[in-house]
N, C-alpha and C. Protein backbone atom coordinates (compact mmCIF):
# COMPACT_ATOMS: atom_id res chain seq x y z
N UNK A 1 24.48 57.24 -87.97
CA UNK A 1 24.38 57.42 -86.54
C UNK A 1 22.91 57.47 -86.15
N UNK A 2 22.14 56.71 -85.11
CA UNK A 2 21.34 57.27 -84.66
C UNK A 2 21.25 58.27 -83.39
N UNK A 3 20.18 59.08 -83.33
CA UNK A 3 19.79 59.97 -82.61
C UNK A 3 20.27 59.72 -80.98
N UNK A 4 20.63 59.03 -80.80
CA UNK A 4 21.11 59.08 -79.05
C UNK A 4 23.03 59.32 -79.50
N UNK A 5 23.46 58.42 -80.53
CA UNK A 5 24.91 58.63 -81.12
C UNK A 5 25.23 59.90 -80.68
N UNK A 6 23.98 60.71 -81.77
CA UNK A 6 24.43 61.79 -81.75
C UNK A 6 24.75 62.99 -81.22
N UNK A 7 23.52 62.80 -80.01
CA UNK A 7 23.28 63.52 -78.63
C UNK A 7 24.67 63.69 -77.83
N UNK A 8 24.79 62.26 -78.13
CA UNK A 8 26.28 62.09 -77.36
C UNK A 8 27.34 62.71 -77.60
N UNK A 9 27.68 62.39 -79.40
CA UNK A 9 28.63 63.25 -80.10
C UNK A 9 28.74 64.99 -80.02
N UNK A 10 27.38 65.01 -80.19
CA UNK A 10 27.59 66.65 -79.98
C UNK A 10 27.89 67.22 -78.65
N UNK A 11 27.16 66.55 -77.54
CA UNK A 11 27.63 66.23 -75.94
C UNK A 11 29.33 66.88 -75.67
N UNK A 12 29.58 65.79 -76.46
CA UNK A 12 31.26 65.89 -76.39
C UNK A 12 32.02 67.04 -76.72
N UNK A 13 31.29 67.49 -78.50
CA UNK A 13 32.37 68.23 -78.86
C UNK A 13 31.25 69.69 -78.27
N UNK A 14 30.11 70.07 -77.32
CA UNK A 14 30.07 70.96 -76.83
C UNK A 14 30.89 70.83 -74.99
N UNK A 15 31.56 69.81 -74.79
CA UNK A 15 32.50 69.93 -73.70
C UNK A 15 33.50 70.93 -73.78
N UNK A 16 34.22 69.92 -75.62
CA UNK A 16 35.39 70.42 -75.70
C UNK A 16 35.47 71.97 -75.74
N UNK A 17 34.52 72.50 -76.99
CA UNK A 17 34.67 74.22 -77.61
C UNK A 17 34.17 74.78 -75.61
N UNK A 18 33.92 73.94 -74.74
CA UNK A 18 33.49 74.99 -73.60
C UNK A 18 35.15 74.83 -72.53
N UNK A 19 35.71 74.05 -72.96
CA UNK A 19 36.96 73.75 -72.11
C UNK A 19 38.19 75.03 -72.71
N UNK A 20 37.80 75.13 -74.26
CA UNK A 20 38.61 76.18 -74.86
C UNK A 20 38.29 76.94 -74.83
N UNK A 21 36.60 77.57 -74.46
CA UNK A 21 35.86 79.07 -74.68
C UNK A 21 36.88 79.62 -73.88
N UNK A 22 37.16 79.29 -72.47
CA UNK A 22 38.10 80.51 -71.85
C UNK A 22 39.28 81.11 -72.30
N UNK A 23 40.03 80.23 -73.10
CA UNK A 23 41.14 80.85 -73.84
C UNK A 23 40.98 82.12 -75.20
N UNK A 24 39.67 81.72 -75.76
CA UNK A 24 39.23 82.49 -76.28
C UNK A 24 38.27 84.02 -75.96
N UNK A 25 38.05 83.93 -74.74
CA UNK A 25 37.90 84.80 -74.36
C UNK A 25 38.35 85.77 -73.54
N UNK A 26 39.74 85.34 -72.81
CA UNK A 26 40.93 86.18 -72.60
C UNK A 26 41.26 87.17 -73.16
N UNK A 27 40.75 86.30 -74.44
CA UNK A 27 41.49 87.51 -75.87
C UNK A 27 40.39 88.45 -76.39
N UNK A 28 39.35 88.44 -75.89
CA UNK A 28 38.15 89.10 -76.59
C UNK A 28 37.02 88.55 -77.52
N UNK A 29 37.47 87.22 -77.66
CA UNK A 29 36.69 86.37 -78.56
C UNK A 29 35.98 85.10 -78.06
N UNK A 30 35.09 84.39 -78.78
CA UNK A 30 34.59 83.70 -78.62
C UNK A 30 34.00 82.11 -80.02
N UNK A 31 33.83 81.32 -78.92
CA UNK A 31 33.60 80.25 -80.33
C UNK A 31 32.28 79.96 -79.72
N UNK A 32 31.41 79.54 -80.69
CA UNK A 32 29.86 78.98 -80.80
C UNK A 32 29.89 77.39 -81.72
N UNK A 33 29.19 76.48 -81.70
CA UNK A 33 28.79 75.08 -81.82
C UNK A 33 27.90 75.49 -82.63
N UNK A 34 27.94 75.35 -83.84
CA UNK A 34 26.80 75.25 -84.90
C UNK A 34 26.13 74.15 -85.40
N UNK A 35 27.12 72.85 -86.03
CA UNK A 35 26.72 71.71 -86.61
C UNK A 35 27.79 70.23 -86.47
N UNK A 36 28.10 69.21 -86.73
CA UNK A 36 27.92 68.33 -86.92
C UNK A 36 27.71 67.94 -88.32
N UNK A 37 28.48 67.49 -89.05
CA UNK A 37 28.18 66.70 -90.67
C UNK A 37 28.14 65.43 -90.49
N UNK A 38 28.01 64.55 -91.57
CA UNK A 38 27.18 63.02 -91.58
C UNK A 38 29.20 62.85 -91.99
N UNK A 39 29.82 63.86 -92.03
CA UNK A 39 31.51 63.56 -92.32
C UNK A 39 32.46 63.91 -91.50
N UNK A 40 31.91 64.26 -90.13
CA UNK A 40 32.18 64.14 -88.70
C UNK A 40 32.96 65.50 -89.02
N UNK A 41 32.69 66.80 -89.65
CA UNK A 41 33.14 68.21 -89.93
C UNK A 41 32.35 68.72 -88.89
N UNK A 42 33.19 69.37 -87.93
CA UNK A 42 32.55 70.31 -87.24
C UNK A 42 32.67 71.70 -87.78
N UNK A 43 31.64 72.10 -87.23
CA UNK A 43 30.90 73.72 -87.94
C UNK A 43 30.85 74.56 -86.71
N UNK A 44 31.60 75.46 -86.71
CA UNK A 44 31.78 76.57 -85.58
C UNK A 44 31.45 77.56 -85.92
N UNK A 45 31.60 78.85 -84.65
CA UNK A 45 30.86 80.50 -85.37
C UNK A 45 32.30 80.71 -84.55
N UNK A 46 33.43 81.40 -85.22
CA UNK A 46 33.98 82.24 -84.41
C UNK A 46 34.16 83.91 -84.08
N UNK A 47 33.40 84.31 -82.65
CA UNK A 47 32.78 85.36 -82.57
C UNK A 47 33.63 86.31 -81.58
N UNK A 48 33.26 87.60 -81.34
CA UNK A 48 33.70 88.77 -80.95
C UNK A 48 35.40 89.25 -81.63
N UNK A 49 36.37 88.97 -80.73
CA UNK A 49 37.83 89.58 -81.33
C UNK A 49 38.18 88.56 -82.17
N UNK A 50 37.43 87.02 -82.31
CA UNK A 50 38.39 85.85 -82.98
C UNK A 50 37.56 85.85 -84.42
N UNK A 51 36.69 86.79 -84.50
CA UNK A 51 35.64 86.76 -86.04
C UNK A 51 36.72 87.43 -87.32
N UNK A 52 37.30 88.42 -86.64
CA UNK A 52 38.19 89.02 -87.69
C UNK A 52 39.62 88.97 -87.30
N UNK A 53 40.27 88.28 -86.92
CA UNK A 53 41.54 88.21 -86.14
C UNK A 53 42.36 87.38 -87.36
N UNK A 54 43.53 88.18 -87.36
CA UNK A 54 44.32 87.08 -89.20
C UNK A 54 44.77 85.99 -88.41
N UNK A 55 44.50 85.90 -86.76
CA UNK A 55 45.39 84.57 -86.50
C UNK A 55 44.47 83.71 -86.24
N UNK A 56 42.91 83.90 -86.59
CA UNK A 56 41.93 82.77 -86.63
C UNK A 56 41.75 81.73 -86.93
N UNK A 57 43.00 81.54 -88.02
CA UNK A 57 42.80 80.17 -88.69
C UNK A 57 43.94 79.52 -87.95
N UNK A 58 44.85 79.67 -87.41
CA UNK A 58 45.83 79.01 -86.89
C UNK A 58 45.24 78.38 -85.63
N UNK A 59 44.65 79.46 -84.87
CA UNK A 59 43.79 79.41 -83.96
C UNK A 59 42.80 78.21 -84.01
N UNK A 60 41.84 78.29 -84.65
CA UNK A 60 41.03 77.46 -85.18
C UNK A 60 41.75 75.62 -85.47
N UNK A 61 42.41 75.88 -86.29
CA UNK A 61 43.29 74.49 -86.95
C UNK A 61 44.11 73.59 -85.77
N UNK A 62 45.36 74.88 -84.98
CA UNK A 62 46.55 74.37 -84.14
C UNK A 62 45.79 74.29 -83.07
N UNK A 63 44.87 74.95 -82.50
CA UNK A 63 44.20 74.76 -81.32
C UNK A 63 42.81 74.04 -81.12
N UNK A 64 41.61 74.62 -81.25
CA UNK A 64 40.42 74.05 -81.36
C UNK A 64 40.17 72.66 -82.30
N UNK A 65 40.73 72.29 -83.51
CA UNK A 65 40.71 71.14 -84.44
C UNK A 65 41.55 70.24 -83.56
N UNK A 66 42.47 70.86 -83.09
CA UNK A 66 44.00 69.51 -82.56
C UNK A 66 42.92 68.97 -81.24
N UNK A 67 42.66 69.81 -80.27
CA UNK A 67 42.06 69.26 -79.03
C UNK A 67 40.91 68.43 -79.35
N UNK A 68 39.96 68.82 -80.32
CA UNK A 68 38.28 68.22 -81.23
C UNK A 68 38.87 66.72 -81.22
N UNK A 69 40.01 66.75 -82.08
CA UNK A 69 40.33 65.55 -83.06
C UNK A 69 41.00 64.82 -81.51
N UNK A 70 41.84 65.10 -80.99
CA UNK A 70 42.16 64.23 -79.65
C UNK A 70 40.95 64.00 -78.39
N UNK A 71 40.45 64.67 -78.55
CA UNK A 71 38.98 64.35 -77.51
C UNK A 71 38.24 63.43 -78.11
N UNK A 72 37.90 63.63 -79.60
CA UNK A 72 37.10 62.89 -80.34
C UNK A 72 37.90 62.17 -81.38
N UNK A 73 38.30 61.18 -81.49
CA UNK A 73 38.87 60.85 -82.80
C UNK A 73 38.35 60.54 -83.85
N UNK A 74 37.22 60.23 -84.19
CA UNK A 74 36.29 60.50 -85.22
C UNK A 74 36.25 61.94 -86.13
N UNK A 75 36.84 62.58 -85.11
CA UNK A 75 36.49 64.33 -85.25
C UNK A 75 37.53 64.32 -86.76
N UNK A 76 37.14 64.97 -88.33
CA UNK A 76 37.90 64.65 -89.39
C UNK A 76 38.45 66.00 -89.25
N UNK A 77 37.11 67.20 -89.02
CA UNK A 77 38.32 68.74 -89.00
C UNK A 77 37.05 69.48 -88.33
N UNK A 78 37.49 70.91 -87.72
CA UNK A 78 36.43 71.76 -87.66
C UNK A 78 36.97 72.86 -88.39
N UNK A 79 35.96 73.51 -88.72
CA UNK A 79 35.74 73.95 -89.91
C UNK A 79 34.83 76.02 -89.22
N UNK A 80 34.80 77.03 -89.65
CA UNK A 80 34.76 77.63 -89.02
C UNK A 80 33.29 78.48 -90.76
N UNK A 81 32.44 78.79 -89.96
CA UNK A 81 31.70 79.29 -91.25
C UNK A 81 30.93 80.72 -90.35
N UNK A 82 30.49 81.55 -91.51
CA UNK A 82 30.00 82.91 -90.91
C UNK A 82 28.53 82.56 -90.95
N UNK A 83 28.29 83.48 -89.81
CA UNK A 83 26.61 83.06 -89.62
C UNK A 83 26.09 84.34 -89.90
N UNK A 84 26.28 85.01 -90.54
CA UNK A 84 26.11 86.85 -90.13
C UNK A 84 25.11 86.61 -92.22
């Protein structure tokens, strides 16, 4: 990809995690945009009630990955890592 690609790409998938922040924060939680891989893996922070929540990963996978991957179809998975 070059550098405007990518502007773009990340463009996008900071639309999407901002179209879902509100659902996540209903609940007390929040998602953050970390990275982008050269293997189209998105890298998230999921923060406040959704950092330790056992339903994070469902969360994460059934919700935030399904909408990523239909907004973006390139999108292969997002992927959720601790920044702490």
């Amino acid at each position: 990809m070059n550098p405007s690609q990518d502007l773009e790409l990340i463009q996008k998938i900071i639309n999407v995690i901002n179209q879902i922040r509100p659902y996540l924060e209903a609940d007390g939680g929040n998602i953050q945009f970390v990275n982008v891989t050269d293997e189209y893996v998105v890298n998230v922070e999921l923060q406040g009630a959704c950092s330790h929540c056992a339903m994070s990963t469902m969360t994460l996978k059934n919700g935030v990955e399904e909408a990523m991957r239909k907004a973006i179809p390139q999108i292969k998975s997002v992927e959720a890592i601790n920044m702490n």
